[in-house]
Protein backbone atom coordinates (compact mmCIF):
# COMPACT_ATOMS: atom_id res chain seq x y z
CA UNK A 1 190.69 -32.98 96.74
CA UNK A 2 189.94 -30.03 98.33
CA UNK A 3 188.88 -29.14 101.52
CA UNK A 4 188.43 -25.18 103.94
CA UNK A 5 187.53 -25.69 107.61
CA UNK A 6 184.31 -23.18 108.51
CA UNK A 7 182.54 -22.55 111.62
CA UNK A 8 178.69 -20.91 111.85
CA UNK A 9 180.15 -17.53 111.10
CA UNK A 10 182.18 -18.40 107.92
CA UNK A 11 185.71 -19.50 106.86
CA UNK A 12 188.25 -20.57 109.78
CA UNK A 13 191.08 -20.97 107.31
CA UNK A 14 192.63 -21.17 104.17
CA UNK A 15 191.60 -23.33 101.38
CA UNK A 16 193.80 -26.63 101.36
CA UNK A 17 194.48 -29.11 98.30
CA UNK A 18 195.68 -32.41 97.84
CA UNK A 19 196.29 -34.76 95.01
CA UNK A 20 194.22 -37.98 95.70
CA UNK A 21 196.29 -40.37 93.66
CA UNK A 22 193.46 -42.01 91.52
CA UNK A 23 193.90 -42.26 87.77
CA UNK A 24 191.92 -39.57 85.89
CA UNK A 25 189.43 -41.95 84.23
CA UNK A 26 186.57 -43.37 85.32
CA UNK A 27 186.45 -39.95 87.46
CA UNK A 28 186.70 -40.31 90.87
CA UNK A 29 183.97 -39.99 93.19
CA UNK A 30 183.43 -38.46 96.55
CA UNK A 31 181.79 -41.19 98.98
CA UNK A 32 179.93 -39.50 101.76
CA UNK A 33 179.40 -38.72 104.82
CA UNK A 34 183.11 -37.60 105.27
CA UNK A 35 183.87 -38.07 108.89
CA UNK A 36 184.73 -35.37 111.21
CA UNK A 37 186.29 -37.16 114.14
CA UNK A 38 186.49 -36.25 117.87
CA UNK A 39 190.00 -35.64 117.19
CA UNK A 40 189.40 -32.88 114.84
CA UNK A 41 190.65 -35.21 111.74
CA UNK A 42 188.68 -35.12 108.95
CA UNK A 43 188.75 -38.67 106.70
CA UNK A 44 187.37 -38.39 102.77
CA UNK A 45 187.04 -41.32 100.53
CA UNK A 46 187.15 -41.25 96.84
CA UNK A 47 186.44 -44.31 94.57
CA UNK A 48 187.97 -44.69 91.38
CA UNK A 49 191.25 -46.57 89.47
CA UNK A 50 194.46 -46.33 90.53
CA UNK A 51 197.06 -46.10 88.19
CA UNK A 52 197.20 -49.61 86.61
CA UNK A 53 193.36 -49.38 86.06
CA UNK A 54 192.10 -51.18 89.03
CA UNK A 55 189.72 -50.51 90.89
CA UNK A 56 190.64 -48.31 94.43
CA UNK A 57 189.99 -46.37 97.30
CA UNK A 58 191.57 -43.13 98.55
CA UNK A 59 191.43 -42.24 101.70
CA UNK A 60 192.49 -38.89 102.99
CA UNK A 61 193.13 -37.51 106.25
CA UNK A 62 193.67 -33.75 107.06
CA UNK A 63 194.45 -33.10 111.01
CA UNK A 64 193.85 -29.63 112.50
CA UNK A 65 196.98 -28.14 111.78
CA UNK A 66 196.62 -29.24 107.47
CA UNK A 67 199.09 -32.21 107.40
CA UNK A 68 197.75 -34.19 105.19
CA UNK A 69 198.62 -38.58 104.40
CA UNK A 70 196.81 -40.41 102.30
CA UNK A 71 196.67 -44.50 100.96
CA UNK A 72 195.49 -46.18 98.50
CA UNK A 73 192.98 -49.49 98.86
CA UNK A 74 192.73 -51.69 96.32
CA UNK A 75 188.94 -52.78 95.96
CA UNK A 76 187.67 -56.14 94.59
CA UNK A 77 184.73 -55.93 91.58
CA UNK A 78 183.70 -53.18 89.46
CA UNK A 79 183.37 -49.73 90.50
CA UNK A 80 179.63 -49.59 91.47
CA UNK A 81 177.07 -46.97 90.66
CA UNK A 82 176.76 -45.49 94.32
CA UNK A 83 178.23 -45.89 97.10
CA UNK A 84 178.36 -44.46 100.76
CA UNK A 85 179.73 -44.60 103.81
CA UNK A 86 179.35 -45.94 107.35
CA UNK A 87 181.79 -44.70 109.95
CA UNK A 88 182.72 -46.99 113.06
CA UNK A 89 182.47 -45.35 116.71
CA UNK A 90 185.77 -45.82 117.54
CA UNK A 91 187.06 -43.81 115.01
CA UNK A 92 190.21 -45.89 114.20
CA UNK A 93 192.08 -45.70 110.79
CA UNK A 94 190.23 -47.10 107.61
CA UNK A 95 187.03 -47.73 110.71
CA UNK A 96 184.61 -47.90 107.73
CA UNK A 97 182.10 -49.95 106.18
CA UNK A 98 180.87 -49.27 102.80
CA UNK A 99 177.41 -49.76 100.44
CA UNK A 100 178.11 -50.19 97.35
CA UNK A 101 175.37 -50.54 94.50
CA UNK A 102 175.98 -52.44 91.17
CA UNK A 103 174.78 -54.00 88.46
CA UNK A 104 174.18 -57.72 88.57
CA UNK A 105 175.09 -60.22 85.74
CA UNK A 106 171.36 -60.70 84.82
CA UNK A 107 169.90 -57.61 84.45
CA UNK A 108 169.77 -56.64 88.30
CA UNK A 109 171.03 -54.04 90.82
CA UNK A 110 172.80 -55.38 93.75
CA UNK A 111 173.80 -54.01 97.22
CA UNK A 112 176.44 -55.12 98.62
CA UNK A 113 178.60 -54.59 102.09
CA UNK A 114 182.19 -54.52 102.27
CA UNK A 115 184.23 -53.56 105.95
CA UNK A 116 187.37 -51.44 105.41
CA UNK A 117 190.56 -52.13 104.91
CA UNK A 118 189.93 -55.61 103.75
CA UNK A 119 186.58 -56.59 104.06
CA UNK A 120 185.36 -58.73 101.21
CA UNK A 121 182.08 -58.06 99.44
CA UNK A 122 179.18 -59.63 101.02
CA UNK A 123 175.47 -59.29 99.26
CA UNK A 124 172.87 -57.82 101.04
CA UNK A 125 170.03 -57.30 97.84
CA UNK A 126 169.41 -57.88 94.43
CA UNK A 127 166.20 -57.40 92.50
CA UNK A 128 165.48 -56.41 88.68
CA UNK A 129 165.00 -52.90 89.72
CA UNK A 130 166.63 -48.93 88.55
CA UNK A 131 168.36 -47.48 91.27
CA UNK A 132 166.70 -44.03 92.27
CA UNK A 133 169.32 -43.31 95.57
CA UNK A 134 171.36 -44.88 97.82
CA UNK A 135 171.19 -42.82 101.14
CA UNK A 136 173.20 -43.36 104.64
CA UNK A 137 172.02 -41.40 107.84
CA UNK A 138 174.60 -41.47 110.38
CA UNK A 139 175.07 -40.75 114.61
CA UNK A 140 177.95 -42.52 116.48
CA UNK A 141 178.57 -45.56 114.91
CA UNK A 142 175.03 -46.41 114.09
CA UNK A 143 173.66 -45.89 110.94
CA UNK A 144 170.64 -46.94 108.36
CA UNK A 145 171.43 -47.00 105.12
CA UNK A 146 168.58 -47.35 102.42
CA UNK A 147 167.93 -47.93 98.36
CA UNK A 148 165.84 -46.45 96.65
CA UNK A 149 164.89 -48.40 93.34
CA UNK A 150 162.17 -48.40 90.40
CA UNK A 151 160.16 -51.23 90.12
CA UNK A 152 157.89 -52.24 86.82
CA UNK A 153 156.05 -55.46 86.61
CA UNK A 154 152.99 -56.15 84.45
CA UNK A 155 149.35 -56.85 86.42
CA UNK A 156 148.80 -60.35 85.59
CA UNK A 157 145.13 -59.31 85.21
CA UNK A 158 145.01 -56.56 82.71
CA UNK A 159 148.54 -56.98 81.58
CA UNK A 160 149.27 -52.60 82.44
CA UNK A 161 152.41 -51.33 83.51
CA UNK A 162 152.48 -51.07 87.67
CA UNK A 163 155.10 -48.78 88.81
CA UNK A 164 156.35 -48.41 92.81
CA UNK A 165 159.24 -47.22 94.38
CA UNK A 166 160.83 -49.67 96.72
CA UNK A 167 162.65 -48.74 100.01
CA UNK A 168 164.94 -51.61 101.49
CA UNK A 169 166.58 -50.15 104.41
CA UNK A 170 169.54 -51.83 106.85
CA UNK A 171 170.79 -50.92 110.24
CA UNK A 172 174.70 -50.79 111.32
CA UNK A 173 175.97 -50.88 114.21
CA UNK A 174 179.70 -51.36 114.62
CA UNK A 175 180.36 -52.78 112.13
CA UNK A 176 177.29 -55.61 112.43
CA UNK A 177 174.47 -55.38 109.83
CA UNK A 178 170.61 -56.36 109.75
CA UNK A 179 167.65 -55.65 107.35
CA UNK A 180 165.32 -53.40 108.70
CA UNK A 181 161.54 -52.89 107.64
CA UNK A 182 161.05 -51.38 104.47
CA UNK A 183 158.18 -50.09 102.26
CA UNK A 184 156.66 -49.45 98.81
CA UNK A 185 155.61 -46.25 97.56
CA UNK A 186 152.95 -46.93 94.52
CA UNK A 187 153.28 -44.68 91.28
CA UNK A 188 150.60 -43.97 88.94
CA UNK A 189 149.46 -40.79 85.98
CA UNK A 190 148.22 -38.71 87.71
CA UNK A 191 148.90 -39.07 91.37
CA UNK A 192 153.03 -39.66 91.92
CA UNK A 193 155.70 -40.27 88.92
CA UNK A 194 158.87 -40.89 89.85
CA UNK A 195 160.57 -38.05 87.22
CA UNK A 196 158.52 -36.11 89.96
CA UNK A 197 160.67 -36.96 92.79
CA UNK A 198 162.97 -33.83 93.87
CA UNK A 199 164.62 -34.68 97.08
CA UNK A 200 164.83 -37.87 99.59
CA UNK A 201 165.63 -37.14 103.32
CA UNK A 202 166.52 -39.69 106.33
CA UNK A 203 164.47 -38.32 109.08
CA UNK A 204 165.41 -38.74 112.79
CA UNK A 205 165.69 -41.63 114.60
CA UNK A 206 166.23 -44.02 111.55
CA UNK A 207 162.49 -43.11 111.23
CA UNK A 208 162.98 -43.36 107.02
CA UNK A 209 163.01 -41.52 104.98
CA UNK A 210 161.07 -38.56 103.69
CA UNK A 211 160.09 -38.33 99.46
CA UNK A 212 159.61 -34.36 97.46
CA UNK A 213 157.52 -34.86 94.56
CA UNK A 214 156.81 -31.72 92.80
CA UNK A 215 153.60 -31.50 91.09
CA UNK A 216 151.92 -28.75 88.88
CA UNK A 217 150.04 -27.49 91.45
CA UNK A 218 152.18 -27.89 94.26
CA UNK A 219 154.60 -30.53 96.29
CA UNK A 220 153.76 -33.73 97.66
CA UNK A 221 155.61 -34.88 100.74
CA UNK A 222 155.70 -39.09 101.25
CA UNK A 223 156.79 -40.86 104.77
CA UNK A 224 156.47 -44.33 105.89
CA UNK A 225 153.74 -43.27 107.84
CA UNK A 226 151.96 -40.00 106.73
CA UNK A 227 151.66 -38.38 103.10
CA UNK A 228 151.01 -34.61 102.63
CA UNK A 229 150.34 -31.72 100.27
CA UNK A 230 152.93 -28.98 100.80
CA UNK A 231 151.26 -25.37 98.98
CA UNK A 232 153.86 -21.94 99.27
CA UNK A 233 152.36 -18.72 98.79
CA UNK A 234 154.58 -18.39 95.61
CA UNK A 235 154.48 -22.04 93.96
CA UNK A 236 156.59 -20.29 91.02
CA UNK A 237 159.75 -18.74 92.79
CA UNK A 238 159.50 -21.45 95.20
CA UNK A 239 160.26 -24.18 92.45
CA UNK A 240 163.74 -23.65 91.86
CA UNK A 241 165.34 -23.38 95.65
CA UNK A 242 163.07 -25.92 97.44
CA UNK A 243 163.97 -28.29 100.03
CA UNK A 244 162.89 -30.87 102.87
CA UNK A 245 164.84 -29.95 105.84
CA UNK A 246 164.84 -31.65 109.32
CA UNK A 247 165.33 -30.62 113.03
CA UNK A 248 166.91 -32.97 115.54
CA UNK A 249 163.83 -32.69 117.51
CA UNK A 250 161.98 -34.68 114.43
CA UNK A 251 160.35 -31.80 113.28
CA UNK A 252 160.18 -31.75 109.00
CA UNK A 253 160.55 -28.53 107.31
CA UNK A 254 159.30 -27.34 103.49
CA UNK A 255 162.19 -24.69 102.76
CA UNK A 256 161.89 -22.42 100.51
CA UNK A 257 162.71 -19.37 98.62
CA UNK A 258 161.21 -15.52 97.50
CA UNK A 259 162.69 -12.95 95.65
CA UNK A 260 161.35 -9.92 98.27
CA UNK A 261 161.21 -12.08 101.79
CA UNK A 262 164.33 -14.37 101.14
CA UNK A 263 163.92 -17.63 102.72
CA UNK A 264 160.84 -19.34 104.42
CA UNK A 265 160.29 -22.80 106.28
CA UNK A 266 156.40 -24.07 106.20
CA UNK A 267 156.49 -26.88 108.76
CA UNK A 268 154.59 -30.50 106.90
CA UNK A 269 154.83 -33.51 109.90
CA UNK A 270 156.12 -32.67 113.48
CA UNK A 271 157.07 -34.84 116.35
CA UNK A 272 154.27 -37.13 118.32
CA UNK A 273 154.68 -36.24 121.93
């Protein structure tokens, strides 16, 4: 793993590396957030096998002056299709809970819990479903995490295809968790696809989450609560570079980029007052 501390005005230091232990296959993957802690520690975890082929953790801590020590957790199950990370307030060693996604023995995607170091896994969700994203936003020890999934059923009426995207959210605090309100976005031709979908955002607050869809003539921006049409002055250079992009004030930005002007914010939803 590799890591370089920055600050707003570039690079603070030189680049540091450190082996992470984990066998080579399945690759390893980075579980985010990292954590930054008050301490000026930075903790990464990386799923994958350890050397006998089991399934493991890595974590890695890096203190200010580059020491590095690391461990490895040995992890119950499969190794999942996503995962994240929720980080305890207090900061303490292996002060983690994860949300991990994978596949069920009948065809379905399960979430599932499990509190660091030893936690056992404890299921939250399953449903016959494709996962789309598995997203954590985090402040202080409270955090919502939310999946994303596909789902297809047939209309018992006309016996077409109806396609949605589900979002199941759940709030942590401290280590506790508890379901939260979620919400269905419908899909159909011609209005919203899910191949569409570009970008998926927690906004403030645990307010949800915002949806990009990018459309021929434009982007389409989805919320639990409002839906709107997003139109740059340059639809074509802005394709490749754009972005949703949030203020802590709740405001929600479409970013974007021009060859001649660089880059432009277009504000979509702001703040009620």
């Amino acid at each position: 793993m590799g890591w370089v501390k920055v600050h707003p005005y570039g690079r603070s230091g030189p680049p540091g590396v450190v082996p992470i232990g984990l066998a080579e296959q399945p690759p390893p993957r980075a579980i985010e957030p990292a954590l930054q802690s008050r301490a000026d520690v930075l903790h990464a975890l990386r799923l994958g096998a350890d050397p006998g082929g089991q399934l493991a953790l890595a974590w890695i801590e890096v203190d200010r002056r580059g020491a590095t020590r690391q461990r490895l957790l040995p992890l119950p199950g499969r190794m999942p299709v996503a995962a994240v990370a929720a980080w305890n307030r207090n900061e303490e060693p292996i002060g983690a809970t994860l949300f991990l996604v994978e596949h069920g023995d009948r065809g379905t995607l399960r979430l599932c819990s499990m509190a660091l170091p030893a936690g056992e896994l404890k299921a939250l969700h399953e449903s016959k479903a494709e996962l789309v994203d598995l997203v954590i936003d985090q402040w202080m020890g409270f955090a919502w995490a939310y999946l994303v999934t596909r789902v297809q059923e047939k209309d018992p009426k006309s016996g077409e295809t109806i396609e949605r995207l589900e979002i199941a959210r759940w709030n942590f605090d401290e280590g506790e968790i508890a379901a939260g309100p979620g919400w269905t976005v419908a899909l159909a031709p011609g209005a919203l696809a899910a191949s569409e979908l570009r970008q998926v955002v927690p906004l403030p607050g645990g307010r949800g989450l915002a949806l990009l869809f990018r459309k021929p003539d434009g982007w389409v921006v989805v919320t639990p609560d409002e839906r709107a049409r997003v139109s740059p002055p340059s639809p074509i250079a802005a394709s490749q570079q754009a972005q949703l992009v949030t203020s802590p004030a709740g405001s929600l930005f479409f970013v974007f980029h021009e060859a001649v002007r660089g880059f432009s914010a277009l504000p979509v939803f702001e703040p009620q007052r």
